[in-house]
C-alpha atoms as a PDB file:
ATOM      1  CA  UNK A   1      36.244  27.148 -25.779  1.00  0.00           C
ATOM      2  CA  UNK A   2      35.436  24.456 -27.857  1.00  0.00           C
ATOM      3  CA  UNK A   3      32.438  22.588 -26.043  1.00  0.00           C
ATOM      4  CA  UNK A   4      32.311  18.590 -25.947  1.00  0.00           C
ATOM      5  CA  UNK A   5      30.176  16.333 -24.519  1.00  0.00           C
ATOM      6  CA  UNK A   6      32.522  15.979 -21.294  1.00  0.00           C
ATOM      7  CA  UNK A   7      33.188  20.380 -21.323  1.00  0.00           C
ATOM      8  CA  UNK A   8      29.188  20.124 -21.419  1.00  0.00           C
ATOM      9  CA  UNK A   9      28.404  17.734 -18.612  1.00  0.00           C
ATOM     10  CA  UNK A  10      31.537  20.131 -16.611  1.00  0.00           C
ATOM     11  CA  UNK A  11      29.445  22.882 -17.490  1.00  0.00           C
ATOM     12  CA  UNK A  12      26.420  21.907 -16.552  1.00  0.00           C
ATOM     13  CA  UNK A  13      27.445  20.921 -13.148  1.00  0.00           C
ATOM     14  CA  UNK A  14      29.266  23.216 -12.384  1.00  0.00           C
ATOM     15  CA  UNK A  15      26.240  26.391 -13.247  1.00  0.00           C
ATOM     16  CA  UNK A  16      23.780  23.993 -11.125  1.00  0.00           C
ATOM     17  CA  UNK A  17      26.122  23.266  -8.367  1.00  0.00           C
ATOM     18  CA  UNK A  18      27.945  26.480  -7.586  1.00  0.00           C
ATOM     19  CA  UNK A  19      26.547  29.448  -9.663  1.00  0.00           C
ATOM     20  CA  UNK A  20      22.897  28.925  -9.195  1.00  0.00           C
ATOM     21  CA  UNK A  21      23.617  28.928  -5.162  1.00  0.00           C
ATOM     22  CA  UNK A  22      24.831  32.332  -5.672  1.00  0.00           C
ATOM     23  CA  UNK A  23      22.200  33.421  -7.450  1.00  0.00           C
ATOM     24  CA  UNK A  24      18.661  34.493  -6.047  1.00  0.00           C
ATOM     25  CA  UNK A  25      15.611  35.710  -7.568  1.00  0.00           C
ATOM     26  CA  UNK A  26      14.133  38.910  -6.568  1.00  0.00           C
ATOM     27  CA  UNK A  27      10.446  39.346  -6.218  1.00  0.00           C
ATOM     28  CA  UNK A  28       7.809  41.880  -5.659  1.00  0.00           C
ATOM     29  CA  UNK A  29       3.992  41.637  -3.918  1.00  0.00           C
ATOM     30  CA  UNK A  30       1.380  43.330  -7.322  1.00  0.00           C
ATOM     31  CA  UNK A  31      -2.275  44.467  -5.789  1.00  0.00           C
ATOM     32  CA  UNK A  32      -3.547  41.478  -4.996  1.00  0.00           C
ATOM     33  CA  UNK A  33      -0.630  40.172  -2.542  1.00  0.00           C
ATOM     34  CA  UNK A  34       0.931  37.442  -4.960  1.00  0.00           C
ATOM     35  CA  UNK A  35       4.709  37.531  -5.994  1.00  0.00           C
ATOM     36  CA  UNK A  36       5.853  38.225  -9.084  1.00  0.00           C
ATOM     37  CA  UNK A  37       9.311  38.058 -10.536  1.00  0.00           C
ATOM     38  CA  UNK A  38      11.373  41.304 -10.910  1.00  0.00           C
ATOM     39  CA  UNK A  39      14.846  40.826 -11.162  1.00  0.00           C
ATOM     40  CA  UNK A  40      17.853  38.714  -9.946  1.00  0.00           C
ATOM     41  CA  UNK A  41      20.808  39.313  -7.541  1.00  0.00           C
ATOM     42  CA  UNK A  42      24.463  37.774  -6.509  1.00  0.00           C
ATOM     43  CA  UNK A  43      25.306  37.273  -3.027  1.00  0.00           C
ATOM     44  CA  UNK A  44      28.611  37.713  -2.539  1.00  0.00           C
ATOM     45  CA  UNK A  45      30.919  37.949   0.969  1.00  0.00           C
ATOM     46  CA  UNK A  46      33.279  40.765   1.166  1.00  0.00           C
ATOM     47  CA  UNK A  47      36.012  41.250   4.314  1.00  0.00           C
ATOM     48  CA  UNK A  48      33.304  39.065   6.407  1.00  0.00           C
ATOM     49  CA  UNK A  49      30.505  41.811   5.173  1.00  0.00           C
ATOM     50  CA  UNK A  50      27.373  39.954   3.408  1.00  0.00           C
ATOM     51  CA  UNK A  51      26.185  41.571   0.281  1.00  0.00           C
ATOM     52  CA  UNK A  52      23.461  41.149  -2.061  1.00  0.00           C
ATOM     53  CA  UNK A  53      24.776  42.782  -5.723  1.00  0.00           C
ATOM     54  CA  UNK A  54      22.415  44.059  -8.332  1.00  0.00           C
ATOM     55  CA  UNK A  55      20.878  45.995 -10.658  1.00  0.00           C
ATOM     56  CA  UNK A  56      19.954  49.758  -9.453  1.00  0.00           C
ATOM     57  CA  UNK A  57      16.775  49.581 -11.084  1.00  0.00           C
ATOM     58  CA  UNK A  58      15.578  46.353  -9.670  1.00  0.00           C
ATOM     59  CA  UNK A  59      16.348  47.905  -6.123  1.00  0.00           C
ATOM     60  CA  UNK A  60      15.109  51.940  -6.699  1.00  0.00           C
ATOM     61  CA  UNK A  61      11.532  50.894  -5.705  1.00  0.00           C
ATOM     62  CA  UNK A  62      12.492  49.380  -2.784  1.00  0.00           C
ATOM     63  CA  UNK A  63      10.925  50.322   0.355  1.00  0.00           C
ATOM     64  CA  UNK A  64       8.749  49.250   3.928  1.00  0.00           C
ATOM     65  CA  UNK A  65       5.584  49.489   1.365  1.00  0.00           C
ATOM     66  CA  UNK A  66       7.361  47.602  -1.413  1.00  0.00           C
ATOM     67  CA  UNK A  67       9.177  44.973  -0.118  1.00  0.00           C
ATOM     68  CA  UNK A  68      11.943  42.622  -2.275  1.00  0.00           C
ATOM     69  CA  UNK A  69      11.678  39.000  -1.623  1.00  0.00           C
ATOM     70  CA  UNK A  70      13.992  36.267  -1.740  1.00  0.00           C
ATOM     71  CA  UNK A  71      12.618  32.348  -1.810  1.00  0.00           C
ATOM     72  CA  UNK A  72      14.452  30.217   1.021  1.00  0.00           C
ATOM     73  CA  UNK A  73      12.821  26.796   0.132  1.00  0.00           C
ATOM     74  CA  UNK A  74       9.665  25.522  -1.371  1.00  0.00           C
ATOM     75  CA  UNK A  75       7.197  27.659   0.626  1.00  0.00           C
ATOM     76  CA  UNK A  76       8.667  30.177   2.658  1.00  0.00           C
ATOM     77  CA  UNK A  77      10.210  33.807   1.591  1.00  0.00           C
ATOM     78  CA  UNK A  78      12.090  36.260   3.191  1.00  0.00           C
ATOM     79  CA  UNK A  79      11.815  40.106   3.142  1.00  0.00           C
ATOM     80  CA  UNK A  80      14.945  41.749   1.740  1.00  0.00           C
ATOM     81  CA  UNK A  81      16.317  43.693   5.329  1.00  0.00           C
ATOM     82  CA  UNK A  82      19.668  45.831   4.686  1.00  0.00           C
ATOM     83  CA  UNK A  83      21.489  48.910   3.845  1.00  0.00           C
ATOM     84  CA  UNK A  84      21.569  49.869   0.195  1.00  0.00           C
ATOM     85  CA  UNK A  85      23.455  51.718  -1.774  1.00  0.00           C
ATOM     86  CA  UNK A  86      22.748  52.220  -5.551  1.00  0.00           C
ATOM     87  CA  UNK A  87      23.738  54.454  -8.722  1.00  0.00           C
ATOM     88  CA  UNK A  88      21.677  57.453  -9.836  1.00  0.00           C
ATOM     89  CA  UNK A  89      20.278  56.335 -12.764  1.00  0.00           C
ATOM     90  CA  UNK A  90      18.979  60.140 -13.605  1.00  0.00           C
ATOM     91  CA  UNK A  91      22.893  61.138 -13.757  1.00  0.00           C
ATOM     92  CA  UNK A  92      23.714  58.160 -15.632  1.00  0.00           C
ATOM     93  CA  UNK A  93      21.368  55.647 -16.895  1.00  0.00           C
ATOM     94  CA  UNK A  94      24.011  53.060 -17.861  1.00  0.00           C
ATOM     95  CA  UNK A  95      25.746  53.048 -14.997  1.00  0.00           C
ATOM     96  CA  UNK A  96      23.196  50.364 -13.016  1.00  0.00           C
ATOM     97  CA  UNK A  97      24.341  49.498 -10.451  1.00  0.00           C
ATOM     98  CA  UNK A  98      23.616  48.151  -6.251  1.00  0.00           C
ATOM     99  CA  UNK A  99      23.831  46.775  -3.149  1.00  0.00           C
ATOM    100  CA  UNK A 100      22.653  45.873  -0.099  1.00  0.00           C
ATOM    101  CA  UNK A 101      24.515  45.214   2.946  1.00  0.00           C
ATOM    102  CA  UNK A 102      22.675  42.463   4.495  1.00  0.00           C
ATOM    103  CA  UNK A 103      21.585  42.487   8.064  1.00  0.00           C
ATOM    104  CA  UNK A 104      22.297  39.459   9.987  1.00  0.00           C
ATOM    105  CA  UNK A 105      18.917  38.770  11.183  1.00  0.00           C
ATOM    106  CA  UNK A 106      18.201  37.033   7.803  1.00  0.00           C
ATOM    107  CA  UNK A 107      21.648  36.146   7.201  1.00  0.00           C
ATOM    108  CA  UNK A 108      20.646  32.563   8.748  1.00  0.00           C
ATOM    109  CA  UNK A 109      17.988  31.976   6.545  1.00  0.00           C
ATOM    110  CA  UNK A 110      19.715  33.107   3.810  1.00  0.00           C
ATOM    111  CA  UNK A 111      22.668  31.012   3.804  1.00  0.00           C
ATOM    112  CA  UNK A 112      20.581  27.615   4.014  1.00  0.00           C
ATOM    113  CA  UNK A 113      19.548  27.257   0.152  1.00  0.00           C
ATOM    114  CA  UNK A 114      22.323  29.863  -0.917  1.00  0.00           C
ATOM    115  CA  UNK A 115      26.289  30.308  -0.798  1.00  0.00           C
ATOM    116  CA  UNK A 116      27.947  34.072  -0.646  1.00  0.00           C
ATOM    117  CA  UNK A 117      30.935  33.998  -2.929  1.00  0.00           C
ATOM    118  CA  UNK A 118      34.056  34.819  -1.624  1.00  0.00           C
ATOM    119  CA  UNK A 119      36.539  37.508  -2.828  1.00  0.00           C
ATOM    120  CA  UNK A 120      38.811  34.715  -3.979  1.00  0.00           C
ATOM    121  CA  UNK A 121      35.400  34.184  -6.786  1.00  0.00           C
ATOM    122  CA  UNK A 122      35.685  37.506  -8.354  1.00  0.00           C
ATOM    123  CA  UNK A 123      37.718  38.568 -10.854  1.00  0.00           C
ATOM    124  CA  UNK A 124      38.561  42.102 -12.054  1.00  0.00           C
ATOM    125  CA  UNK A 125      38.282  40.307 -16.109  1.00  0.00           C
ATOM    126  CA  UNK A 126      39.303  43.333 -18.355  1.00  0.00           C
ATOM    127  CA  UNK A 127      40.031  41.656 -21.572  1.00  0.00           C
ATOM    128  CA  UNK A 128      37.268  39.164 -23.522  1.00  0.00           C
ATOM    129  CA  UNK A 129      38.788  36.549 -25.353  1.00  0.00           C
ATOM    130  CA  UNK A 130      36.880  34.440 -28.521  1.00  0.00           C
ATOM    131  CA  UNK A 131      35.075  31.609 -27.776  1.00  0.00           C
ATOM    132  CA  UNK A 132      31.964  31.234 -25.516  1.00  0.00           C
ATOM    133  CA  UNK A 133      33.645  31.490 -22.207  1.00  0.00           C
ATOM    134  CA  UNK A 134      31.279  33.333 -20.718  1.00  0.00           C
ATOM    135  CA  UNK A 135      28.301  32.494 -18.774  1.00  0.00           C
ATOM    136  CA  UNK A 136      25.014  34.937 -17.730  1.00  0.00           C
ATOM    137  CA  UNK A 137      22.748  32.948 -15.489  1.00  0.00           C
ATOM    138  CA  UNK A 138      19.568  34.452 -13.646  1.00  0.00           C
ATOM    139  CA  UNK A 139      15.930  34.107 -13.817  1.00  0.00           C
ATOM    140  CA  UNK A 140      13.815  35.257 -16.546  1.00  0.00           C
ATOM    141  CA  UNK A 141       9.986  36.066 -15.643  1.00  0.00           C
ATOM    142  CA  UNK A 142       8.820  33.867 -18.131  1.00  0.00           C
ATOM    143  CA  UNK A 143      11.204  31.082 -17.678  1.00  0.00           C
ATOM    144  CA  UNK A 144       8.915  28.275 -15.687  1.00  0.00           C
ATOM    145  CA  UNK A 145       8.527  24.668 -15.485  1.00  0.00           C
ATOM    146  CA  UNK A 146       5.854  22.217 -14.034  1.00  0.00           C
ATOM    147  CA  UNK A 147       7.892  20.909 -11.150  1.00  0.00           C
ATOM    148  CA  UNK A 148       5.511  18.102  -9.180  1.00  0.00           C
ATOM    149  CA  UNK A 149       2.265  19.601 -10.438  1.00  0.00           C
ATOM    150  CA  UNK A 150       3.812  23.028  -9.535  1.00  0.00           C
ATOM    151  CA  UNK A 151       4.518  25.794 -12.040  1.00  0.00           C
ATOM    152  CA  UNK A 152       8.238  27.105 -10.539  1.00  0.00           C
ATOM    153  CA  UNK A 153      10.650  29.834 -11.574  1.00  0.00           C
ATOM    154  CA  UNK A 154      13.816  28.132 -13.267  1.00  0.00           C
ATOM    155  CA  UNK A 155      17.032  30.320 -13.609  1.00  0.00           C
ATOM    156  CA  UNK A 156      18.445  30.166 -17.328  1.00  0.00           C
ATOM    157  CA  UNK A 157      22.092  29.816 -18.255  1.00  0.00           C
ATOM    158  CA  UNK A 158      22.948  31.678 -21.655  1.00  0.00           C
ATOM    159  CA  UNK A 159      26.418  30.671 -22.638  1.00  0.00           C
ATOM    160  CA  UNK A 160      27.546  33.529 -24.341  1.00  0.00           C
ATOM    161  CA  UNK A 161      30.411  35.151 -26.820  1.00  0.00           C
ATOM    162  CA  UNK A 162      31.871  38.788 -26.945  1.00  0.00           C
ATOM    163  CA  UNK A 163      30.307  41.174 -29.146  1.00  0.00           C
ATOM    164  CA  UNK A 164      32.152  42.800 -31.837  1.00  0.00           C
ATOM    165  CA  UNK A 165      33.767  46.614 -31.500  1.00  0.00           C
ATOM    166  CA  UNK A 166      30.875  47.494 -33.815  1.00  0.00           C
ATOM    167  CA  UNK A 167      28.156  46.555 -31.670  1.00  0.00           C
ATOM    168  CA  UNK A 168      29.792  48.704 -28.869  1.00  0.00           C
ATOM    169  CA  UNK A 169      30.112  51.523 -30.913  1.00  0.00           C
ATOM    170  CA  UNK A 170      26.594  51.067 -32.380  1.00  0.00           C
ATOM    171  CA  UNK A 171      24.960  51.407 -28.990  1.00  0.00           C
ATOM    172  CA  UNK A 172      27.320  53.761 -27.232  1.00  0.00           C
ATOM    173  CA  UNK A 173      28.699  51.046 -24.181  1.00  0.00           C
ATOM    174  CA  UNK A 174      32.411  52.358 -23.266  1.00  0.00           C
ATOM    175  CA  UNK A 175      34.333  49.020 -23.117  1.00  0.00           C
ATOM    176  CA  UNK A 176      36.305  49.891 -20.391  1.00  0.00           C
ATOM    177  CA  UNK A 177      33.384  49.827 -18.368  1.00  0.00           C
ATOM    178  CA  UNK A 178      30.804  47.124 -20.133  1.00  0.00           C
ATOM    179  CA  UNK A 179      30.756  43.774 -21.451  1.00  0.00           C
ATOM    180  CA  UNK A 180      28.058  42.892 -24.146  1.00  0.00           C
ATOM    181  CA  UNK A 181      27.554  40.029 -25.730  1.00  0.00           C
ATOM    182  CA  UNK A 182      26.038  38.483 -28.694  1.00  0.00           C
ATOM    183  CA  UNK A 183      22.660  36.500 -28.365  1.00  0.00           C
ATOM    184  CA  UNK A 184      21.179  34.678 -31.363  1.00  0.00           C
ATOM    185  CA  UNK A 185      18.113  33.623 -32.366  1.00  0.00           C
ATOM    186  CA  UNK A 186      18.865  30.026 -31.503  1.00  0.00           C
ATOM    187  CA  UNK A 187      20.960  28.148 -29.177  1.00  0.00           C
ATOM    188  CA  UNK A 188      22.093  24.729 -28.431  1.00  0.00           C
ATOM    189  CA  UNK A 189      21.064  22.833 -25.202  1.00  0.00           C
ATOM    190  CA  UNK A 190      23.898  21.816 -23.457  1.00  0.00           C
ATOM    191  CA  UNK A 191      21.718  19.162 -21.373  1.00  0.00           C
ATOM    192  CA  UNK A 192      20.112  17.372 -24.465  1.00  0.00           C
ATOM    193  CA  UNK A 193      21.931  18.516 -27.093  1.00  0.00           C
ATOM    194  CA  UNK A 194      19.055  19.952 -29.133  1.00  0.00           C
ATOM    195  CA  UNK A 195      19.023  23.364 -30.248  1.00  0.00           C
ATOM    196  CA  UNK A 196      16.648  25.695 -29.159  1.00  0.00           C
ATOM    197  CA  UNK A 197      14.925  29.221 -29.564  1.00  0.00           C
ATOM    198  CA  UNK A 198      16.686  31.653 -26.971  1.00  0.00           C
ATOM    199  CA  UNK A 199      13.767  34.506 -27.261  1.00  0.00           C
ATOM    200  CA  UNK A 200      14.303  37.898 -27.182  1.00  0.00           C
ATOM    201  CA  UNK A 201      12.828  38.523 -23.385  1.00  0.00           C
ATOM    202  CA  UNK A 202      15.365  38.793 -20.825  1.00  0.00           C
ATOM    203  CA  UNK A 203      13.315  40.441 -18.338  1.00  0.00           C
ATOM    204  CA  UNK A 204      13.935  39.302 -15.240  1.00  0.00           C
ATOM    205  CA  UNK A 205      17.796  38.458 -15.385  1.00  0.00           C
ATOM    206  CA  UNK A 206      18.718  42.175 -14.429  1.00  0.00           C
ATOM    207  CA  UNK A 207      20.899  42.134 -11.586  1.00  0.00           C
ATOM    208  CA  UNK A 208      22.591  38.028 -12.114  1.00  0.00           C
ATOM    209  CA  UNK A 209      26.070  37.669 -12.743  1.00  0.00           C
ATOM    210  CA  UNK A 210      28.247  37.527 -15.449  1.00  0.00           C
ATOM    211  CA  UNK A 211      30.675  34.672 -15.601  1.00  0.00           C
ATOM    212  CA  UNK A 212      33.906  33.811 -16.647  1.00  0.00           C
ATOM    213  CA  UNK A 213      34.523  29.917 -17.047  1.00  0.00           C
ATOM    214  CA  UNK A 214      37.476  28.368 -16.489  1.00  0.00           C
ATOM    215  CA  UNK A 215      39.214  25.591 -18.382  1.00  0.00           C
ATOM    216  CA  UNK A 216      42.015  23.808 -16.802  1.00  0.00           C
ATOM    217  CA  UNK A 217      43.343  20.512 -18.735  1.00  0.00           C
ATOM    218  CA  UNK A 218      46.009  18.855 -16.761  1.00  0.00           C
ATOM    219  CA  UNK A 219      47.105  15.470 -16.086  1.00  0.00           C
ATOM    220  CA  UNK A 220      44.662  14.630 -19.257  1.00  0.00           C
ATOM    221  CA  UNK A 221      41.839  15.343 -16.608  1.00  0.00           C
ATOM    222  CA  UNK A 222      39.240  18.225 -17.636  1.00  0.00           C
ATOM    223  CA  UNK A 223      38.412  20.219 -14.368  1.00  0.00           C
ATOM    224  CA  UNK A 224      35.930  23.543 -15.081  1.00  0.00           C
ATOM    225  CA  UNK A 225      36.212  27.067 -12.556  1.00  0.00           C
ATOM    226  CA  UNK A 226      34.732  29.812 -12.386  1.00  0.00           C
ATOM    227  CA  UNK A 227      34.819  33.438 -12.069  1.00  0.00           C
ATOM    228  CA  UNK A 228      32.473  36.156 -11.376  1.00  0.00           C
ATOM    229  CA  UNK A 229      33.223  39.585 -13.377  1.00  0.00           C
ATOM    230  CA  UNK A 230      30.116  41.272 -13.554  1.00  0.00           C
ATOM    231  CA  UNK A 231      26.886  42.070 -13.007  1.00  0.00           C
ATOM    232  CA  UNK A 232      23.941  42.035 -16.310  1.00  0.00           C
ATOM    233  CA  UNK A 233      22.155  45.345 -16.406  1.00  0.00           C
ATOM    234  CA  UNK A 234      20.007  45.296 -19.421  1.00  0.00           C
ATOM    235  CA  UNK A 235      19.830  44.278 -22.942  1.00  0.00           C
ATOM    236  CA  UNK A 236      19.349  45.773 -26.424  1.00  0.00           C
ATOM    237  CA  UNK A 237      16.934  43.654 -29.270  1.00  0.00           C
ATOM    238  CA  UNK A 238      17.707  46.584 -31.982  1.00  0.00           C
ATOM    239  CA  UNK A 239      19.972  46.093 -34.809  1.00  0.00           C
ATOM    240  CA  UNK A 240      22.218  43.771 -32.648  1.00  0.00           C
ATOM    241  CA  UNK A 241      20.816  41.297 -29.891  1.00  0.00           C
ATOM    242  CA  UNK A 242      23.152  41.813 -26.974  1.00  0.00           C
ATOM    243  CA  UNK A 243      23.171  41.471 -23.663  1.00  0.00           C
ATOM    244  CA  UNK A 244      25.402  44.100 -21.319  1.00  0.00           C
ATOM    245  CA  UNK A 245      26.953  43.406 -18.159  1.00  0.00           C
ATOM    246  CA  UNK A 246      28.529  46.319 -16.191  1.00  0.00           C
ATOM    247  CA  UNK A 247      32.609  45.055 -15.162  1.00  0.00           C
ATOM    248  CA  UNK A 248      32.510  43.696 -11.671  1.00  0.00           C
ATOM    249  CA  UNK A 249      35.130  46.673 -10.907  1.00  0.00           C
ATOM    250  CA  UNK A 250      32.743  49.089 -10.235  1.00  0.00           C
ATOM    251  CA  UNK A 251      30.611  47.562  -7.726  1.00  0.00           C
ATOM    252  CA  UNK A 252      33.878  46.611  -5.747  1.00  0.00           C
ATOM    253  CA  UNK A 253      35.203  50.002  -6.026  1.00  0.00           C
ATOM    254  CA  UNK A 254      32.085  51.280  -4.566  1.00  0.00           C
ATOM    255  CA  UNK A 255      32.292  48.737  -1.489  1.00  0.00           C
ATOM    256  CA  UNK A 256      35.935  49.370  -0.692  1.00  0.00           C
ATOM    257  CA  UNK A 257      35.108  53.339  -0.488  1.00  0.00           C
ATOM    258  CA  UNK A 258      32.007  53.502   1.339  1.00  0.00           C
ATOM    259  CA  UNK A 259      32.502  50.332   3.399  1.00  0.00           C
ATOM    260  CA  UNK A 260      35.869  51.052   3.823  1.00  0.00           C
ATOM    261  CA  UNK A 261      37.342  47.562   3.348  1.00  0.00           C
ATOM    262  CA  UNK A 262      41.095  46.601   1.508  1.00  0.00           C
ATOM    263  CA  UNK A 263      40.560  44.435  -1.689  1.00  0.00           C
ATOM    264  CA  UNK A 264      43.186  42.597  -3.547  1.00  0.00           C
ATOM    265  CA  UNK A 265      41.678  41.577  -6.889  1.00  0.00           C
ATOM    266  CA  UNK A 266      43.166  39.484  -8.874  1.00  0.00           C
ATOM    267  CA  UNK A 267      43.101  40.519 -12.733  1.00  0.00           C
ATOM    268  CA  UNK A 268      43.227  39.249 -15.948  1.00  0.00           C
END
């Protein structure tokens, strides 16, 4: 995709508008009671069945004594309540994967500040193709901005392109399962144009989606979609700075079985 100012402003709407309301921020309580960032999550509706989707090591301290959060509005936080099921990381530590099947006592709240994605959102996305189509947005701990005197979590977009064969091979990731891509030291800002360092600390995005934009050009009007195909489990700072989503396949797979619901996904 080659971006313009127009694909840009598409872009930018479109991550702040739609993709950030499906995308939460996880948090935990340290010793002294205050809440700090630990990961990120999708909520996503399957066969009327609400589900947060995430990483398996964001959820495998999770318990009545160590409570996940999820911010609602300016002040107020609820306390993750639901069934999970996650990966065994011990088998396989790539494999990162998890859910939680979200009781409807918080659903309420829940669906106030955020939007579950419907099935018709997700894509089963096998093939990358050139060209920075793709889109990982969560919220990195250290990502924060004075908002009205208040220092306030911001989620982070990373547009992003396919890694090479090489850098699969390099790092052992079986394509047929992973995505990674290639992060730089330096990025471009899509809202002011300017280019910018992108770090190397991703902490704190384990567990958001990974995103497939859409182009559609027709009728000489520019319209932007958007897909979700994955979920980011981790990232690698070696040789090759990459971030690696797991294919959004697996987690479905895994809700169809144990839920016992029948999924059409479209794929491409």
């Amino acid at each position: 995709m080659k971006f313009t100012k127009e694909i840009d402003d598409l872009i930018n709407k479109m991550t702040g508008e739609n993709i950030l309301r499906h995308t939460c921020q996880l948090l935990v309580k340290d010793k002294n009671g205050k809440l700090q960032p630990h990961g990120s999550g999708i909520f996503i509706v399957v066969g009327d069945i609400h589900f947060l989707v995430t990483a398996s090591h964001v959820t495998k301290d999770w318990s009545d004594e160590n409570q996940l959060y999820i911010r609602i509005n300016e002040t107020n936080y609820v306390s993750l309540v639901g069934e999970l099921r996650e990966t065994d990381l011990e088998r396989d530590d790539k494999i990162d994967l998890a859910y939680v099947k979200i009781d409807e006592r918080i659903l309420p709240d829940l669906q106030k500040p955020y939007i579950f994605l419907p099935i018709s959102k997700i894509r089963n996305h096998n093939q990358l193709v050139e060209g920075t189509n793709y889109c990982v947005m969560g919220y990195p701990e250290k990502s924060l901005a004075n908002i009205d005197d208040k220092i306030e979590p911001v989620a982070k977009a990373y547009y992003v392109n396919p890694s090479s064969q090489k850098v699969y091979d390099y790092y052992k990731f079986d394509p047929k399962h992973f995505y990674m891509f290639e992060m730089k030291g330096k990025g471009e800002n899509i809202k002011t144009g300017e280019i910018e360092k992108t770090g190397t600390h991703f902490y704190g995005i384990s567990g958001c989606g990974v995103w497939l934009m859409i182009l559609d050009e027709s009728e000489n009007k520019l319209s932007i979609d958007y897909r979700l195909i994955g979920i980011m489990t981790e990232f690698r700072k070696g040789k090759y700075l990459s971030l690696i989503g797991i294919k959004i396949k697996l987690i479905l797979d895994g809700i169809k079985t144990i839920e016992k619901i029948e999924l059409r996904e479209k794929k491409v």
